[in-house]
Protein backbone atom coordinates (compact mmCIF):
# COMPACT_ATOMS: atom_id res chain seq x y z
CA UNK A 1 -2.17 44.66 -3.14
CA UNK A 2 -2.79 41.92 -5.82
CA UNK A 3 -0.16 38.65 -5.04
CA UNK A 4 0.59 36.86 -8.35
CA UNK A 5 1.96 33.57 -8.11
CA UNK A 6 5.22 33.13 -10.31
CA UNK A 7 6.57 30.11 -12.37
CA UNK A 8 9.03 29.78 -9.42
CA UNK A 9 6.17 29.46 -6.84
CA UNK A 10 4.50 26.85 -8.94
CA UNK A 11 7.57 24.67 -8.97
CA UNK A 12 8.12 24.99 -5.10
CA UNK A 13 4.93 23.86 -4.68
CA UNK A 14 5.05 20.81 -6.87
CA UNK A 15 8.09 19.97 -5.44
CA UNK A 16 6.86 20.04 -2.03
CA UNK A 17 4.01 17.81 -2.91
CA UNK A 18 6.31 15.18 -4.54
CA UNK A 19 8.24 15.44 -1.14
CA UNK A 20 7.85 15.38 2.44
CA UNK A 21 8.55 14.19 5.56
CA UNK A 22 7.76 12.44 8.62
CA UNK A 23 8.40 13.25 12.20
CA UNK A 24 9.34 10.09 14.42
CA UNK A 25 10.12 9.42 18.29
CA UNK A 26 11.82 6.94 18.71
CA UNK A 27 13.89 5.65 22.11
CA UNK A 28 17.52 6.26 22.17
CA UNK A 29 18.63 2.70 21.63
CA UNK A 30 16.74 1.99 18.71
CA UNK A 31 18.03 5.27 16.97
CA UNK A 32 21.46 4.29 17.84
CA UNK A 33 20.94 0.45 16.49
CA UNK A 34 19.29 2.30 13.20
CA UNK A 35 22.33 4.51 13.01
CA UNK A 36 24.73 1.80 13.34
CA UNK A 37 23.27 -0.31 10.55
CA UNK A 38 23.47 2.94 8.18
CA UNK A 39 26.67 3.11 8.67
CA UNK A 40 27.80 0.10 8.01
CA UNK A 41 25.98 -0.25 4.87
CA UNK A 42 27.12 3.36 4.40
CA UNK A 43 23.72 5.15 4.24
CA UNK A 44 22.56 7.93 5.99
CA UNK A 45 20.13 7.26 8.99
CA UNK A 46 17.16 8.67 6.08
CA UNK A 47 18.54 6.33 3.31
CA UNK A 48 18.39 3.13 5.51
CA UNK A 49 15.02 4.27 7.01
CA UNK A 50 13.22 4.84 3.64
CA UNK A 51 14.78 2.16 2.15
CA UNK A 52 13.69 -0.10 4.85
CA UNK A 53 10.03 0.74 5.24
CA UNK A 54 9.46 0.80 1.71
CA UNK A 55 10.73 -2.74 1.19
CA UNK A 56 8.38 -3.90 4.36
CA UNK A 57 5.98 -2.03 2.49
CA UNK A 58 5.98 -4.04 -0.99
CA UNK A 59 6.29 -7.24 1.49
CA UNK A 60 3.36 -6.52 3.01
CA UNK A 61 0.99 -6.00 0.08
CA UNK A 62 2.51 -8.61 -1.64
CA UNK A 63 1.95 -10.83 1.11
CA UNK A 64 -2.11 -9.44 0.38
CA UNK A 65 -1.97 -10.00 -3.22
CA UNK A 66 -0.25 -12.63 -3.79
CA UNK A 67 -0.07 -16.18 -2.92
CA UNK A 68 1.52 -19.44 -3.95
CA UNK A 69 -0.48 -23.09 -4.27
CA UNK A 70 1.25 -26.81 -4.59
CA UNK A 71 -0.58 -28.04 -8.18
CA UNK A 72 -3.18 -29.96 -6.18
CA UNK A 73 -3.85 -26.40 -3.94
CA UNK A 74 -4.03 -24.85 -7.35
CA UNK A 75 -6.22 -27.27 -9.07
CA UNK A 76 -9.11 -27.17 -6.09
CA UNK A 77 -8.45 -23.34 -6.21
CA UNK A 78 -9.04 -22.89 -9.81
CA UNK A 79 -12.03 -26.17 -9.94
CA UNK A 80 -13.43 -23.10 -7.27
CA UNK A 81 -13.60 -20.49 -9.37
CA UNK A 82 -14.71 -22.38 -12.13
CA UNK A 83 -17.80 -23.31 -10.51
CA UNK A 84 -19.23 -20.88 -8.39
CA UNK A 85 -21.80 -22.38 -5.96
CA UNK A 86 -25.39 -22.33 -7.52
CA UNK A 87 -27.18 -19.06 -5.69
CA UNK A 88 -28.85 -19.25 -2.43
CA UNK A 89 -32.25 -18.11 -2.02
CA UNK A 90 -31.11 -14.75 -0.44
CA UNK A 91 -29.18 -13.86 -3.41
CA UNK A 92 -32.00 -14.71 -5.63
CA UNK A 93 -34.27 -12.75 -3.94
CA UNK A 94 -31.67 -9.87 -3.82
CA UNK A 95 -31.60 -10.36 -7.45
CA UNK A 96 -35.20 -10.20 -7.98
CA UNK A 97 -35.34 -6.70 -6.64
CA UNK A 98 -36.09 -3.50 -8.31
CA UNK A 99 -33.03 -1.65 -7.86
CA UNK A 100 -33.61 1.68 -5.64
CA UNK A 101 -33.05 3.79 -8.61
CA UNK A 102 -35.81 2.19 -11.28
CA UNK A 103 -37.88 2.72 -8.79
């Protein structure tokens, strides 16, 4: 017997990639605290949770992007990258190599 997929099998599929879920155990009090600070912004226990972790989320690689300097901070930072330390002799020598795949 030959299975053929259908346009409707397709789209279920898709749609379960752009979607799923994750299982969590949790103790009873901190479900109940979650639950209670739904409801009082008047979210579901999902909405709040989602919401939540994806804002700690963007904190977090923000907080490994990005970074702020006082203008003298800045200045050194940028007097850094503008002149790179002169190369040690391991780097020359690394440099000098013939790469593995000229060889």
């Amino acid at each position: 017997m030959a299975v053929t997929a259908t346009r409707k099998d397709a789209d279920d599929v898709r749609a379960r990639e752009k979607r799923g879920s994750i299982n969590l155990r949790m103790e009873a009090q901190t479900r109940q605290l979650i639950d209670e600070a739904a409801s009082l912004l008047g979210k579901t226990r999902t909405e709040f949770m989602i919401e939540s972790a994806r804002r700690e989320a963007v904190d977090v690689l923000l907080d490994q992007r990005m970074f702020s300097l006082d203008d003298g901070a800045f200045e050194a930072f940028t007097r850094a990258l503008d002149t790179p330390p002169s190369p040690g002799p391991k780097l020359k020598s690394l440099l000098g190599r013939t790469p593995a795949w000229r060889r």
